[in-house]
Protein backbone atom coordinates (compact mmCIF):
# COMPACT_ATOMS: atom_id res chain seq x y z
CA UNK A 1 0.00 0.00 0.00
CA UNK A 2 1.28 3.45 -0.63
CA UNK A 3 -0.59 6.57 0.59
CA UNK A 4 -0.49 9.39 -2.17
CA UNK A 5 -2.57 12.07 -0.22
CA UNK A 6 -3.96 13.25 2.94
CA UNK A 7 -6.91 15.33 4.00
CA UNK A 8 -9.38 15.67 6.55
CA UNK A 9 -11.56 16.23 3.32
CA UNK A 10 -9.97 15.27 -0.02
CA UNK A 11 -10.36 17.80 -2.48
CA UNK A 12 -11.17 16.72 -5.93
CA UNK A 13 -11.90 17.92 -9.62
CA UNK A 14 -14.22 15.82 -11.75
CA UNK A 15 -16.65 17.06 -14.58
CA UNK A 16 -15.17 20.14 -14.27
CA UNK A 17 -16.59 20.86 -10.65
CA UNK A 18 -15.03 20.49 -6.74
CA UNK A 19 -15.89 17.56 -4.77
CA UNK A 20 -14.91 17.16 -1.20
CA UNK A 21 -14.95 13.81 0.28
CA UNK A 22 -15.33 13.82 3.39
CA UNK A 23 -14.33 10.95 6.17
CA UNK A 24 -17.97 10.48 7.33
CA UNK A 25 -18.09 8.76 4.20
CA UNK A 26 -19.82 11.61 2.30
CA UNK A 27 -18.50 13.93 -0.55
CA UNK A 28 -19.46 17.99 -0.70
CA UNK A 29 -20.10 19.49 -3.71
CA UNK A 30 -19.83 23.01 -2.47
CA UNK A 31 -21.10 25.21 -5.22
CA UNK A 32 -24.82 23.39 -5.03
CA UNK A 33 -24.17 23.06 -1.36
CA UNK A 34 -25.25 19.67 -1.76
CA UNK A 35 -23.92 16.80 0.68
CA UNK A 36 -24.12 13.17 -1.63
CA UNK A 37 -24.69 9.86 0.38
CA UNK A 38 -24.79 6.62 -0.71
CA UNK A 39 -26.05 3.17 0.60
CA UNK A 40 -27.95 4.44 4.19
CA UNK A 41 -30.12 1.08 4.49
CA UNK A 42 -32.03 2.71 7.25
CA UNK A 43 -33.65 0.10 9.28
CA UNK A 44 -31.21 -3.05 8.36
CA UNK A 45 -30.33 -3.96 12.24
CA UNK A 46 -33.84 -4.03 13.22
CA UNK A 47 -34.97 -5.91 10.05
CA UNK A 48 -32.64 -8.80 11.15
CA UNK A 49 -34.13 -8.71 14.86
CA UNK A 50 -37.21 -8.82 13.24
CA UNK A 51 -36.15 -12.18 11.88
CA UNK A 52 -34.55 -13.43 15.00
CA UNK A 53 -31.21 -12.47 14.30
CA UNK A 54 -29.20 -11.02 16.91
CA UNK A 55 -27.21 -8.02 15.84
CA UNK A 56 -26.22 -4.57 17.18
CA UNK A 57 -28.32 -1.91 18.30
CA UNK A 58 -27.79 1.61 17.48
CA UNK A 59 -26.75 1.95 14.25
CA UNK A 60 -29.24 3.77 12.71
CA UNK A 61 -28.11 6.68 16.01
CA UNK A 62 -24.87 6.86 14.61
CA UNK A 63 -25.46 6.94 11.09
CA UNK A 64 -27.61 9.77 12.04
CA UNK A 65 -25.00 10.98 14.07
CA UNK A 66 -22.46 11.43 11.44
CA UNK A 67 -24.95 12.72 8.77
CA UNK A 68 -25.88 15.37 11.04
CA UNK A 69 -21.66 16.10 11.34
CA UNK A 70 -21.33 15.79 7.62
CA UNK A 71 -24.39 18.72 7.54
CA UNK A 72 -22.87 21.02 10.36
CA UNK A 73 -19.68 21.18 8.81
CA UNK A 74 -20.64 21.90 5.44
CA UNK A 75 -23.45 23.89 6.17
CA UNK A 76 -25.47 22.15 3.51
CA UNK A 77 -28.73 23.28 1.79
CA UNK A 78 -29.53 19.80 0.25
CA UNK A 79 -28.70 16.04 0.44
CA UNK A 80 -28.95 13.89 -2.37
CA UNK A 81 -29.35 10.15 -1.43
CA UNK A 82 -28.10 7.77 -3.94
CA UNK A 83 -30.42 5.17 -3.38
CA UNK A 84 -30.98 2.38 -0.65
CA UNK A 85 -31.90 4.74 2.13
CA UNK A 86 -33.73 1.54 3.32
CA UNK A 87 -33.18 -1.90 3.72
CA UNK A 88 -36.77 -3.30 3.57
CA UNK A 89 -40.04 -3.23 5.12
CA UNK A 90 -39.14 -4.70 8.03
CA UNK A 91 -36.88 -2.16 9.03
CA UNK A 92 -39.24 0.20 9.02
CA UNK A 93 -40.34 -0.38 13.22
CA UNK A 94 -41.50 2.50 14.85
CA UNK A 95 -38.21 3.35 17.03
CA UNK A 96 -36.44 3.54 13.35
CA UNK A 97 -38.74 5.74 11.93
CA UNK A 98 -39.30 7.80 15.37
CA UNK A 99 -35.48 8.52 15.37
CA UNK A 100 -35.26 9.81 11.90
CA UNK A 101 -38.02 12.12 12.25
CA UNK A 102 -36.59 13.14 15.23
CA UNK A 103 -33.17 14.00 12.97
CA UNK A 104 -35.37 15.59 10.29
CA UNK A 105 -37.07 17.60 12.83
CA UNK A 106 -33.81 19.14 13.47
CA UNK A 107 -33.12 20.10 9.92
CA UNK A 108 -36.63 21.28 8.47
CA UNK A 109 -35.47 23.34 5.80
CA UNK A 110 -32.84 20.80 4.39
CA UNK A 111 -33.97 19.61 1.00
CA UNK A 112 -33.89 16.00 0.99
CA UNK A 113 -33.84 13.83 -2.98
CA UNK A 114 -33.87 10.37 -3.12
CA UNK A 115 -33.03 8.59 -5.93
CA UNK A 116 -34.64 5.16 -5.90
CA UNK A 117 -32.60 2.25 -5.60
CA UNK A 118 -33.36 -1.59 -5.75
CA UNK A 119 -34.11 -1.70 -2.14
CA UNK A 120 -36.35 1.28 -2.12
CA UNK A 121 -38.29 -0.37 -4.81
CA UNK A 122 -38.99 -3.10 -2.06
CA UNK A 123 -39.26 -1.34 1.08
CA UNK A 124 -41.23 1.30 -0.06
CA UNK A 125 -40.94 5.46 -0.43
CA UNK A 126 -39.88 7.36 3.22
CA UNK A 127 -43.05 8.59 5.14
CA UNK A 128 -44.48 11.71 3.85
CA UNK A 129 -43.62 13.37 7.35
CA UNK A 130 -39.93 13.13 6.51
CA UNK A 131 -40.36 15.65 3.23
CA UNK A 132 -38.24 13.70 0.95
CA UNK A 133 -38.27 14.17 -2.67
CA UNK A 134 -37.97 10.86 -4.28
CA UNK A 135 -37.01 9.70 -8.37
CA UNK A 136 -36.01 6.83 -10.56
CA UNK A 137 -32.85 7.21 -12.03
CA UNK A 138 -31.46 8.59 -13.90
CA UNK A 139 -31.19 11.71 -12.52
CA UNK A 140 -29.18 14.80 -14.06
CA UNK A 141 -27.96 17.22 -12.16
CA UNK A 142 -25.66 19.73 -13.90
CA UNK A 143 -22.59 17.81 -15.27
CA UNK A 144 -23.84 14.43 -13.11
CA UNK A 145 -26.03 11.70 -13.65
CA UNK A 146 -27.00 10.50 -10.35
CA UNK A 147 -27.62 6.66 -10.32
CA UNK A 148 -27.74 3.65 -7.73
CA UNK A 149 -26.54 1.35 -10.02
CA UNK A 150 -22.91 2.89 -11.39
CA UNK A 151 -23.86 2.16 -15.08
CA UNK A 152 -22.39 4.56 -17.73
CA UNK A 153 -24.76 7.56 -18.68
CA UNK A 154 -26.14 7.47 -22.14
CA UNK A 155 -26.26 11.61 -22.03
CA UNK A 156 -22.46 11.73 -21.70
CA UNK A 157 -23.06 13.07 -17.79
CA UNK A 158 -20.48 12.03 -15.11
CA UNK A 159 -22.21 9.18 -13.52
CA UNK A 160 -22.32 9.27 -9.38
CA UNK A 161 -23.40 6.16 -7.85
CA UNK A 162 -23.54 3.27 -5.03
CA UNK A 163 -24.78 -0.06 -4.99
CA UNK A 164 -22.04 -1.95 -5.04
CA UNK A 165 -20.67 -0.80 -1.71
CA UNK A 166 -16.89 -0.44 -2.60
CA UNK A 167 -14.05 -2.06 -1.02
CA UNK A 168 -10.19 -2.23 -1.59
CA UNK A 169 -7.76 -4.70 0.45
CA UNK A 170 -4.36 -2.60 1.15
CA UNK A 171 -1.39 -4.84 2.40
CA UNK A 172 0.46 -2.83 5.32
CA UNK A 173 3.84 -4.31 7.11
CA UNK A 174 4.34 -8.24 8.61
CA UNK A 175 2.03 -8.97 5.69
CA UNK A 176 -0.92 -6.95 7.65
CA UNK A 177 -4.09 -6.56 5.50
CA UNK A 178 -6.97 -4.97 5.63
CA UNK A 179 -10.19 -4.32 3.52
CA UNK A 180 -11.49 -0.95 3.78
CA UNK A 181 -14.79 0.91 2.24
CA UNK A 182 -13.78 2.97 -0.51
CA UNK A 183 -14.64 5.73 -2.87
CA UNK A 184 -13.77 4.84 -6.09
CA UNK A 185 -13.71 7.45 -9.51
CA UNK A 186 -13.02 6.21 -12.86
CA UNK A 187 -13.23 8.01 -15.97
CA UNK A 188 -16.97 8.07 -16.30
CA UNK A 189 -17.94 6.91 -13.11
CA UNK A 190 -17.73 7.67 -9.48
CA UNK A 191 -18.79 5.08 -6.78
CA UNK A 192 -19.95 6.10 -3.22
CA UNK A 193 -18.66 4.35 -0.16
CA UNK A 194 -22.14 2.76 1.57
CA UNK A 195 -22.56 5.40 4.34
CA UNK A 196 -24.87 2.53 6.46
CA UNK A 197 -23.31 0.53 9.23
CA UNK A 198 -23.55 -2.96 9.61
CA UNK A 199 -24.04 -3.29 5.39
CA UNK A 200 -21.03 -4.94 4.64
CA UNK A 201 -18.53 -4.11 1.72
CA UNK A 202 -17.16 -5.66 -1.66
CA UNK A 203 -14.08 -5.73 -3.32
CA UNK A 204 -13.29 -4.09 -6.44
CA UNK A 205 -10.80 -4.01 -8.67
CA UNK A 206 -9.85 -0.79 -10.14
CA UNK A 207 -8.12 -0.05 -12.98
CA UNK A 208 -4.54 1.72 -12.86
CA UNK A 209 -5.59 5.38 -14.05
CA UNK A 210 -8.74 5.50 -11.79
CA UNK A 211 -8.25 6.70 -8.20
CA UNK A 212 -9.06 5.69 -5.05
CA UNK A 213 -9.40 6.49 -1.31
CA UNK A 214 -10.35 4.81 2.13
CA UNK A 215 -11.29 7.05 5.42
CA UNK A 216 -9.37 6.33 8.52
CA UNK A 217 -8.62 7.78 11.65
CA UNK A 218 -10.84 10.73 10.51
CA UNK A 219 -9.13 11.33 7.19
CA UNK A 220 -8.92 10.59 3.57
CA UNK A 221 -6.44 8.70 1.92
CA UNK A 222 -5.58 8.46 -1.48
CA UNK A 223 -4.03 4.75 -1.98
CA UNK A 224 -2.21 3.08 -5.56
């Protein structure tokens, strides 16, 4: 593993326009003072309790937590979700949705887009009491396409995305490894970390021109 860069938010250029990616696992695009997310699956913890599955509590609290840090220090007008804000239908319990309204509650003029993803589909659209704007992708937005599936934009857009929940292994000393979440930016497509807890991760394999960076200990590398 070699670290190229380090910020407490990564500044970066693509489609012409500054992105800031930030270590809660968000990225600031500060001239729409919109925050983009990725990947939330609201309500996966309880779903699994709900099947008899014994698994933390509190992550939807912290996920919260770290949005609302991600909001504060920004100062952001807007959030764009890029699909899978829930799990399923199951997660949807009372405490889950009592909690988020309480967030929202906190932030009533902060616009709020989703853009469907294939769990959305399944779970269903947020409660009209949150105020959030939902749409199928795609979704343009100045130079971007927002998608939740990182699939190359037929209108020549810069594609920003999720899904697939990215994930690179980096080899340290005494033949230490590691797999961390990831944002990962091709040429025509830029791939969200999942900004959920407890949603897992998969490895990619990115090409050598495309860059790449993990959060730790509050910051963001850039890793070859």
């Amino acid at each position: 593993m070699q670290s190229v860069k380090t910020y407490v938010a990564f500044p970066l250029t693509i489609a012409g326009e500054k992105l800031l990616l930030l270590p809660e696992g968000a990225a600031w695009w500060p001239s729409r003072e919109t925050l983009l997310v990725a990947d939330v699956h609201w309500g996966k913890g309880a779903s699994f309790r709900a099947l008899g599955v014994a698994v933390p509590r509190g992550t939807t609290a912290e996920g919260l937590g770290r949005l609302s840090r991600a909001v504060e220090s920004t100062g952001a007008r807007r959030i764009v979700f890029l699909g899978d804000l829930w799990h399923d239908r199951r997660g949807r319990a009372p405490k889950t949705i009592a909690a988020i309204a309480a967030w929202r509650a906190t932030y009533p003029s902060l616009e709020l887009l989703l853009i469907r993803g294939n769990h959305d589909r399944h779970a269903g659209d947020p409660p009209a009491a949150l105020d959030i704007a939902c749409v199928d992708a795609p979704h343009a937005d100045g130079p971007f396409e927002y998608q939740h599936h990182p699939d190359v934009s037929s209108e020549g857009r810069y594609v920003l995305a999720g899904h697939i929940h990215p994930a690179v292994r980096l080899r340290g000393a005494g033949r230490q490894r590691a797999r961390m979440p990831c944002f990962w930016f091709g040429e025509r497509i830029g791939v969200l970390p999942s900004f959920g807890d407890f949603t897992g991760s998969a490895r990619v394999d990115p090409a050598p021109e495309d860059r790449v960076f993990v959060v730790a200990d509050g910051e963001v590398i850039e890793v070859g």
